[in-house]
C-alpha atoms as a PDB file:
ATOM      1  CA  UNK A   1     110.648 103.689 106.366  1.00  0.00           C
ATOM      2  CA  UNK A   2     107.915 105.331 107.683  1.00  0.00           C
ATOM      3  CA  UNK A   3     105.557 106.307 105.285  1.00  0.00           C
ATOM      4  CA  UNK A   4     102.761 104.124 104.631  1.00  0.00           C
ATOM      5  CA  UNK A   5     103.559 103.225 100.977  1.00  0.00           C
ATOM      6  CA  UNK A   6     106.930 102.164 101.858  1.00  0.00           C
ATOM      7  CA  UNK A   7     107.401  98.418 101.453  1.00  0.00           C
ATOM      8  CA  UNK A   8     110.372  96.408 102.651  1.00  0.00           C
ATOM      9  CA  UNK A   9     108.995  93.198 101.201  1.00  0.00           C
ATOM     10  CA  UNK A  10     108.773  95.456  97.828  1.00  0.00           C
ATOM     11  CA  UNK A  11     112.190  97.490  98.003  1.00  0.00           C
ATOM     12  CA  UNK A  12     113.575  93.564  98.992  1.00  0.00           C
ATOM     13  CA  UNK A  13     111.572  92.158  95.427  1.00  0.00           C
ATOM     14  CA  UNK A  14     112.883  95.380  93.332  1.00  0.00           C
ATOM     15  CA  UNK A  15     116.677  94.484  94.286  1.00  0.00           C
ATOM     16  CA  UNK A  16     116.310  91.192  93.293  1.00  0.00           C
ATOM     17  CA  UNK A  17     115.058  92.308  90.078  1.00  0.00           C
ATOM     18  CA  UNK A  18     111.746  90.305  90.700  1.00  0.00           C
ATOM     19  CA  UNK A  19     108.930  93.217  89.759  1.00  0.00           C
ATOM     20  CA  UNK A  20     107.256  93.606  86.509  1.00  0.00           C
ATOM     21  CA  UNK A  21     107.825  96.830  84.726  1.00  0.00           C
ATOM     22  CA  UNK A  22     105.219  98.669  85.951  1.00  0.00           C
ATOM     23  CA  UNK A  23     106.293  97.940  89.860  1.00  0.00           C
ATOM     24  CA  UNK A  24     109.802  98.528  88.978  1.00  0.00           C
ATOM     25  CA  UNK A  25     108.899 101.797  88.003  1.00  0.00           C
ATOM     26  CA  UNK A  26     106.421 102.592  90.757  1.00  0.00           C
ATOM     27  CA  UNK A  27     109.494 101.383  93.095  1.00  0.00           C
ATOM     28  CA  UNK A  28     111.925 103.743  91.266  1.00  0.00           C
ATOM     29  CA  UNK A  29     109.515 106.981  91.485  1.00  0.00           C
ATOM     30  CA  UNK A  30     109.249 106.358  95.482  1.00  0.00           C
ATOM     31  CA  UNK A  31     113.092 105.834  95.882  1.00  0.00           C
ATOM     32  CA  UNK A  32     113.038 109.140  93.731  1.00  0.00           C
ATOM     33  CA  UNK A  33     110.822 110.625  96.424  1.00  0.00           C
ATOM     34  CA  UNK A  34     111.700 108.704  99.938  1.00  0.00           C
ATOM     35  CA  UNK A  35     114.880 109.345 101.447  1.00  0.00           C
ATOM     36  CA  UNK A  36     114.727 106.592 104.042  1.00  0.00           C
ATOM     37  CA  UNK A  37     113.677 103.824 101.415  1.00  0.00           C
ATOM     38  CA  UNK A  38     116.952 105.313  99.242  1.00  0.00           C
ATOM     39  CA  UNK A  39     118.675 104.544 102.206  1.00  0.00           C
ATOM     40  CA  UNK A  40     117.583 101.102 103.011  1.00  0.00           C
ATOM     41  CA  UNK A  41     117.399  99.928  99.351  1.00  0.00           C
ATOM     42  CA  UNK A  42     121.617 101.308  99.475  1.00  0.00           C
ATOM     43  CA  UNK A  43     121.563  98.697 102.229  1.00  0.00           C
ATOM     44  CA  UNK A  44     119.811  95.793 100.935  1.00  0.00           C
ATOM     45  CA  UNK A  45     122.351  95.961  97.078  1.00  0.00           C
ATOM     46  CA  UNK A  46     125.258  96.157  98.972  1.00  0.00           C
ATOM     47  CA  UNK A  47     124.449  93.126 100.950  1.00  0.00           C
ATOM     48  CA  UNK A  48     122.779  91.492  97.948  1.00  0.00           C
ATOM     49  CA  UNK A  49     126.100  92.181  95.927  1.00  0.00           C
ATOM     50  CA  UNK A  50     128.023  91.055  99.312  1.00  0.00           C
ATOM     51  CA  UNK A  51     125.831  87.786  99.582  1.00  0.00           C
ATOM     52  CA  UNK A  52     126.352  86.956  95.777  1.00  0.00           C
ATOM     53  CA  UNK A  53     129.912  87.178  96.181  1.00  0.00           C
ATOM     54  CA  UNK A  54     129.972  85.264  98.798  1.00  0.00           C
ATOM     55  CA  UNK A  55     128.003  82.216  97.174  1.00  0.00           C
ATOM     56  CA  UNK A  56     130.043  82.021  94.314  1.00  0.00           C
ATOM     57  CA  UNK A  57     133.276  81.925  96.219  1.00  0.00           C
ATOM     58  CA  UNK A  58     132.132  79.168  98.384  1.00  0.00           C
ATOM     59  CA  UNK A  59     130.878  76.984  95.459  1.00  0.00           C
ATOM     60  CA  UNK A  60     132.228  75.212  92.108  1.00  0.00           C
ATOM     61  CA  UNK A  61     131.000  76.943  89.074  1.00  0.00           C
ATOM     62  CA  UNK A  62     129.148  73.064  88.376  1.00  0.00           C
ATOM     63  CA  UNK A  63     127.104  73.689  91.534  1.00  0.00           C
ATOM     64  CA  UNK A  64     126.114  77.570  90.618  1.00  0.00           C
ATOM     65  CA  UNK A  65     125.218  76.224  87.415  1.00  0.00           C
ATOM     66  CA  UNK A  66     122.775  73.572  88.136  1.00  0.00           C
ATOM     67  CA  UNK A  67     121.674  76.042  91.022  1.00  0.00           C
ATOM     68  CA  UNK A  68     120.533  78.243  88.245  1.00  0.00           C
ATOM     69  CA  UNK A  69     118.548  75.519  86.432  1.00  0.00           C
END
């Protein structure tokens, strides 16, 4: 990532579904665009997914749910 409006704080936000609309969108058009931030954000769902499974695995569904709020 080596373009000045890449963002690994932001690509790390848009997997975990935590930008408004307008950001997501922004995001999207630049992983359109930016091969190397396509790359990385590959990277960071696949060990998001990976991490997930691994979580609910490890703990009873009582403790995901109260985890959740």
């Amino acid at each position: 990532m080596k373009n000045k409006s890449c963002d690994l704080a932001l690509l790390s936000a848009f997997v975990d579904d935590e930008l408004d609309r307008r950001e997501r969108r922004r995001m999207q058009h630049h992983l359109d665009i930016c091969p190397q931030c396509r790359a990385a954000h590959e990277q960071l769902a696949s060990l998001s997914t990976a991490f997930q499974g691994t979580i609910q695995r490890h703990y009873p569904a009582a403790a995901m749910a109260a985890l959740d709020g």
